[in-house]
N, C-alpha and C. Protein backbone atom coordinates (compact mmCIF):
# COMPACT_ATOMS: atom_id res chain seq x y z
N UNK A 1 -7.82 1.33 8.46
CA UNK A 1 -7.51 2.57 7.78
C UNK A 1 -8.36 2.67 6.52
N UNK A 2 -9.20 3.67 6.46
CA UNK A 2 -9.85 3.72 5.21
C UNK A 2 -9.07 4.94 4.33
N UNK A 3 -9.34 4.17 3.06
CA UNK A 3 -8.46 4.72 1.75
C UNK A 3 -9.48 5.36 0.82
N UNK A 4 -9.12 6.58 0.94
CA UNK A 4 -10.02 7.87 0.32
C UNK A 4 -9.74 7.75 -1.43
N UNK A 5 -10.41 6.78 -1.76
CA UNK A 5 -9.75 6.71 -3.75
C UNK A 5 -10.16 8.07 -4.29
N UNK A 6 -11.60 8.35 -4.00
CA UNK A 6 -11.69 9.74 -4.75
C UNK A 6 -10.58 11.06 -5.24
N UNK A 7 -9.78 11.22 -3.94
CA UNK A 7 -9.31 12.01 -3.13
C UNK A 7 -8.06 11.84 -3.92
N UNK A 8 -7.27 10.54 -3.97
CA UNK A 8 -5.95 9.69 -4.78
C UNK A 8 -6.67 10.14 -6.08
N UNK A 9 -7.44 10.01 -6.78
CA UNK A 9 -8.10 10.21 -7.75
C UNK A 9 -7.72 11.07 -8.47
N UNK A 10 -8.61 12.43 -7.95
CA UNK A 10 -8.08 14.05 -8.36
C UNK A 10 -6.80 14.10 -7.96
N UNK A 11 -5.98 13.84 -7.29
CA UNK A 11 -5.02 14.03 -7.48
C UNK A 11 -3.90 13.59 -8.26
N UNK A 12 -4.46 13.04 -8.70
CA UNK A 12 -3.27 11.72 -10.02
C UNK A 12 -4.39 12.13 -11.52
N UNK A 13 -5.37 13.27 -11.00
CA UNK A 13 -6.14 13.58 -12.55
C UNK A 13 -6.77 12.57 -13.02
N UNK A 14 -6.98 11.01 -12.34
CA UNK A 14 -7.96 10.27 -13.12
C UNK A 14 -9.30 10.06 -12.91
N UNK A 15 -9.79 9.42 -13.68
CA UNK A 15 -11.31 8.99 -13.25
C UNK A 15 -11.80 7.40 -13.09
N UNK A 16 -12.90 7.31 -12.26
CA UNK A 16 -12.84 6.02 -12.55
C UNK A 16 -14.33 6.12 -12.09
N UNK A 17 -15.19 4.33 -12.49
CA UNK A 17 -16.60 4.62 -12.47
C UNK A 17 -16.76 4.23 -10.88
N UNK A 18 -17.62 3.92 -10.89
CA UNK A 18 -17.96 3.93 -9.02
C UNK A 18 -17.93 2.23 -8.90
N UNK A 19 -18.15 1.27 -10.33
CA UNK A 19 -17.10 0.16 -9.73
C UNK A 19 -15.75 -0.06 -9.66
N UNK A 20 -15.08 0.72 -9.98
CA UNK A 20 -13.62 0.63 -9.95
C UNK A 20 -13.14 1.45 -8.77
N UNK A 21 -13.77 2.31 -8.68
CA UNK A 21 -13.05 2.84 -7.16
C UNK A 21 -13.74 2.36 -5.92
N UNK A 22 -14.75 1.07 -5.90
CA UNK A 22 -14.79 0.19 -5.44
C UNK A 22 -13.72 -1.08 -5.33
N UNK A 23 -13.68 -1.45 -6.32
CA UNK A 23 -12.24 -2.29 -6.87
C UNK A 23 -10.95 -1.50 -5.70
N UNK A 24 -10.72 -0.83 -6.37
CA UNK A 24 -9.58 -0.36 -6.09
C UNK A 24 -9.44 0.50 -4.44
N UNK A 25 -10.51 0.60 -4.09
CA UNK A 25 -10.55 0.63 -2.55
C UNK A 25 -9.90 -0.17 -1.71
N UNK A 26 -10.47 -1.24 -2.84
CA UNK A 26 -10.28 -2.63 -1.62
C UNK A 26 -9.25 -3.21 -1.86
N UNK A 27 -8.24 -3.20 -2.97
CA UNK A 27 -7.13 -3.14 -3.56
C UNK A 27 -6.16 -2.82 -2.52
N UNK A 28 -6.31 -1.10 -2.52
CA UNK A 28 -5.14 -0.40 -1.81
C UNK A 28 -5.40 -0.73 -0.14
N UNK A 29 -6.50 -0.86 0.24
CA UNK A 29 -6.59 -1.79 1.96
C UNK A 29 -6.10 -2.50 1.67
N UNK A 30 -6.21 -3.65 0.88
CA UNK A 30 -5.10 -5.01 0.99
C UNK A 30 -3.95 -4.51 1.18
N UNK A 31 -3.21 -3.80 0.37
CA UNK A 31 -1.84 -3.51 0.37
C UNK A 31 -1.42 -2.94 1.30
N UNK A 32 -1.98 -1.97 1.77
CA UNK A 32 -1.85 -1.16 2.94
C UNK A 32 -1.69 -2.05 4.27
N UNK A 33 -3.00 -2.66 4.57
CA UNK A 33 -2.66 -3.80 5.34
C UNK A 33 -1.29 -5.13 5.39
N UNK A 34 -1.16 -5.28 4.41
CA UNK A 34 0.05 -6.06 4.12
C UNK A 34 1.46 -5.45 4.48
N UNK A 35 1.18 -4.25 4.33
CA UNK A 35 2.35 -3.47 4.89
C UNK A 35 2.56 -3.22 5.89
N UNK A 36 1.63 -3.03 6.36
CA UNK A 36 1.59 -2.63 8.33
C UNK A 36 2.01 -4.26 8.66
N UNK A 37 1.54 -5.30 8.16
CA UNK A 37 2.37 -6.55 8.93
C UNK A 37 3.79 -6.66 8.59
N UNK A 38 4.50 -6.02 8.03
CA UNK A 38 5.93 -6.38 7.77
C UNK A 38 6.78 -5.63 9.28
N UNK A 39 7.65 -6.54 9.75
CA UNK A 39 8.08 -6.50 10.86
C UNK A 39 9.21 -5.10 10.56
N UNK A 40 8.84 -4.45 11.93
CA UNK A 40 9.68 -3.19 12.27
C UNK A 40 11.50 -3.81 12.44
N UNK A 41 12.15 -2.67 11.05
CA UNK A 41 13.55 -2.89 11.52
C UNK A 41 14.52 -1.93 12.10
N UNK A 42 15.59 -2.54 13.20
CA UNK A 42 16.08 -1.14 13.51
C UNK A 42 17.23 -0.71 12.78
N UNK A 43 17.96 0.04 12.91
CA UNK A 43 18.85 0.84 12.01
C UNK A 43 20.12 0.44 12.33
N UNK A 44 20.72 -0.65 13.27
CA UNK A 44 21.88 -1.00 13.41
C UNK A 44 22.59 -1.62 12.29
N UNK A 45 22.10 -1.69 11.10
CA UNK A 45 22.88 -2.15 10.54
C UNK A 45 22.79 -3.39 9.99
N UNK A 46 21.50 -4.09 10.39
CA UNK A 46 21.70 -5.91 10.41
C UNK A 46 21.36 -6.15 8.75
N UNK A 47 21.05 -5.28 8.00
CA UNK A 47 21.31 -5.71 6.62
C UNK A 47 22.23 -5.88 6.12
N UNK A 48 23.39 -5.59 6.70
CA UNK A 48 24.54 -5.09 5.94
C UNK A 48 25.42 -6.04 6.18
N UNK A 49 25.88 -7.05 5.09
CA UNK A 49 26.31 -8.13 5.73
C UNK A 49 28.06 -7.66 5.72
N UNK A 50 28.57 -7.75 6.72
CA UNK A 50 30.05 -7.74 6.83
C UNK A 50 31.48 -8.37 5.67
N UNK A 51 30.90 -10.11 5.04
CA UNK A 51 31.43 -10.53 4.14
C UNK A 51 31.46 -10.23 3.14
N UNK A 52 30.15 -9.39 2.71
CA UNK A 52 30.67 -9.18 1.24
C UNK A 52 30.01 -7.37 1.54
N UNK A 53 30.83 -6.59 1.96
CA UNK A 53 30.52 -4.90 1.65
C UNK A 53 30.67 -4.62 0.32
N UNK A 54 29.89 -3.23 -0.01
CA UNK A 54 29.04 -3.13 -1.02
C UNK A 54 30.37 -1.92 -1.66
N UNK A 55 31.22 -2.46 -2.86
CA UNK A 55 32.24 -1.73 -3.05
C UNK A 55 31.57 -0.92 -4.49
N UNK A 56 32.16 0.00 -4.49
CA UNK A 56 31.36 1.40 -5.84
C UNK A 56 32.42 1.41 -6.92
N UNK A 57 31.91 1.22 -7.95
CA UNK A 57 33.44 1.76 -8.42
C UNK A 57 33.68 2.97 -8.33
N UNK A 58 34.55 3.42 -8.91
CA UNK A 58 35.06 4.83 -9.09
C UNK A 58 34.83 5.64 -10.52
N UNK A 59 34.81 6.35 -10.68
CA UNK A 59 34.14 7.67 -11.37
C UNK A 59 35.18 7.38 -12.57
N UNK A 60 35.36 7.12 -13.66
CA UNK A 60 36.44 7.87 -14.55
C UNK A 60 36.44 7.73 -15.75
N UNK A 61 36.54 9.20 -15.98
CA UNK A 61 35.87 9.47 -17.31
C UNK A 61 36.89 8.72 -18.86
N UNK A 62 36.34 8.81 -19.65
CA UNK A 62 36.56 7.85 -20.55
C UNK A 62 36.11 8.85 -21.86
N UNK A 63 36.91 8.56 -23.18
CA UNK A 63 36.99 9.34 -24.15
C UNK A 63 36.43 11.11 -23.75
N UNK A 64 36.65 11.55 -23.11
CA UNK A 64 36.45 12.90 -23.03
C UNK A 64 36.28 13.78 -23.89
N UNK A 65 35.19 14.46 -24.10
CA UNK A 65 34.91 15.07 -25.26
C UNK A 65 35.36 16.20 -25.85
N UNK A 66 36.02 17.28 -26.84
CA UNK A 66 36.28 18.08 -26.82
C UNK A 66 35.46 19.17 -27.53
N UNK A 67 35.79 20.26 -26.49
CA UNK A 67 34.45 21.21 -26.42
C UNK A 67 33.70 22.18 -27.80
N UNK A 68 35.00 22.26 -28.23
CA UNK A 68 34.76 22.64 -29.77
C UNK A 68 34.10 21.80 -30.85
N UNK A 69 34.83 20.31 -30.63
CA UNK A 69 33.52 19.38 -31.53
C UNK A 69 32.50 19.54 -31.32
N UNK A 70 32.05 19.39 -29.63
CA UNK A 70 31.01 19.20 -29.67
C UNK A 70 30.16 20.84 -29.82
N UNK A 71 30.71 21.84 -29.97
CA UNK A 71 30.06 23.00 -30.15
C UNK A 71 29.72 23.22 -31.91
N UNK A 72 30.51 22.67 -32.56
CA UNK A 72 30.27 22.35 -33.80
C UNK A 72 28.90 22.01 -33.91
N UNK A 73 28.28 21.26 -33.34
CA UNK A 73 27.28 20.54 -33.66
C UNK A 73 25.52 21.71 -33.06
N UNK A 74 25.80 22.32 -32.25
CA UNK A 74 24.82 23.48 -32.14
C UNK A 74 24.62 24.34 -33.11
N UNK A 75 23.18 24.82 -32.91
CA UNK A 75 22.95 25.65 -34.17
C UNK A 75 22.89 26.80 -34.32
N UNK A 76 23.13 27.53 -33.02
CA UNK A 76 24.23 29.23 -32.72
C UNK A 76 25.10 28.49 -31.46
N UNK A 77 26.14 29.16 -31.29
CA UNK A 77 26.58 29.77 -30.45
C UNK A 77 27.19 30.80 -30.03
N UNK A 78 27.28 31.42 -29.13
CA UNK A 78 27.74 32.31 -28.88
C UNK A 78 28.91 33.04 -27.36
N UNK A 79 29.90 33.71 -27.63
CA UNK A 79 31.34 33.48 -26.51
C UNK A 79 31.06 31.76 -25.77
N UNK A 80 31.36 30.95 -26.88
CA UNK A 80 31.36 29.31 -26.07
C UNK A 80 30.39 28.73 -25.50
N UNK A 81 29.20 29.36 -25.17
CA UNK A 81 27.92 28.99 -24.91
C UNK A 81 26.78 28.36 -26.37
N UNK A 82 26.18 27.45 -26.02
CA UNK A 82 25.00 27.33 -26.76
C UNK A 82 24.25 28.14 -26.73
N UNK A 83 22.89 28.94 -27.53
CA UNK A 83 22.24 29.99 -27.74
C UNK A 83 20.92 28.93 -27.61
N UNK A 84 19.95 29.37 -26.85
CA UNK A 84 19.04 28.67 -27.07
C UNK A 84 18.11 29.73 -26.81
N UNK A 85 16.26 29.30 -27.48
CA UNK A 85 15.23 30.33 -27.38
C UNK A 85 15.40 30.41 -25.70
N UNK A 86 14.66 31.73 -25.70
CA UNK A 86 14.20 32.18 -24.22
C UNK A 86 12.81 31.74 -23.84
N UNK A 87 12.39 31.43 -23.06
CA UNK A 87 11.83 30.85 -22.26
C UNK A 87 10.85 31.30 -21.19
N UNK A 88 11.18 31.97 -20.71
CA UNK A 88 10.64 32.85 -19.23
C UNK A 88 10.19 34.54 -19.90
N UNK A 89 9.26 34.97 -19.61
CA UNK A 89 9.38 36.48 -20.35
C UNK A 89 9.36 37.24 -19.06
């Protein structure tokens, strides 16, 4: 697979001299190649080990803020909203 650096280049906006996107040609083939050898996995699941499932905690909110303090602290507002410049014309 050849790796078009120019191409990665303009598109990430950088530049580089014509030894570095030499360099880095041969860079991203290594990697690229290294990747294509990592063995195909299927989706049944075999990561997922049964003994220890992966528990989330739960959501809950904590000192809750109240809306007026924190409207205090803006520098208009207006009917309960923050006022901020406009943006879009």
């Amino acid at each position: 697979m050849s790796i078009n650096i120019k191409h990665l280049a303009s598109l990430s906006r950088l530049t580089f001299t014509p030894e570095e996107e030499e360099k880095f040609e041969k860079e991203m083939a290594n990697i690229v190649a290294l990747v294509e050898k990592l063995p195909d996995l299927d989706a049944s699941g075999a990561l997922i080990d049964p003994d220890n499932p992966m528990q989330l905690r739960s959501d809950e909110v904590a000192n809750k803020p109240n809306r007026d303090e924190l409207l205090q602290n803006a520098p208009e507002v207006q009917a309960g909203c923050i006022v901020v410049p406009k943006v879009i014309e």
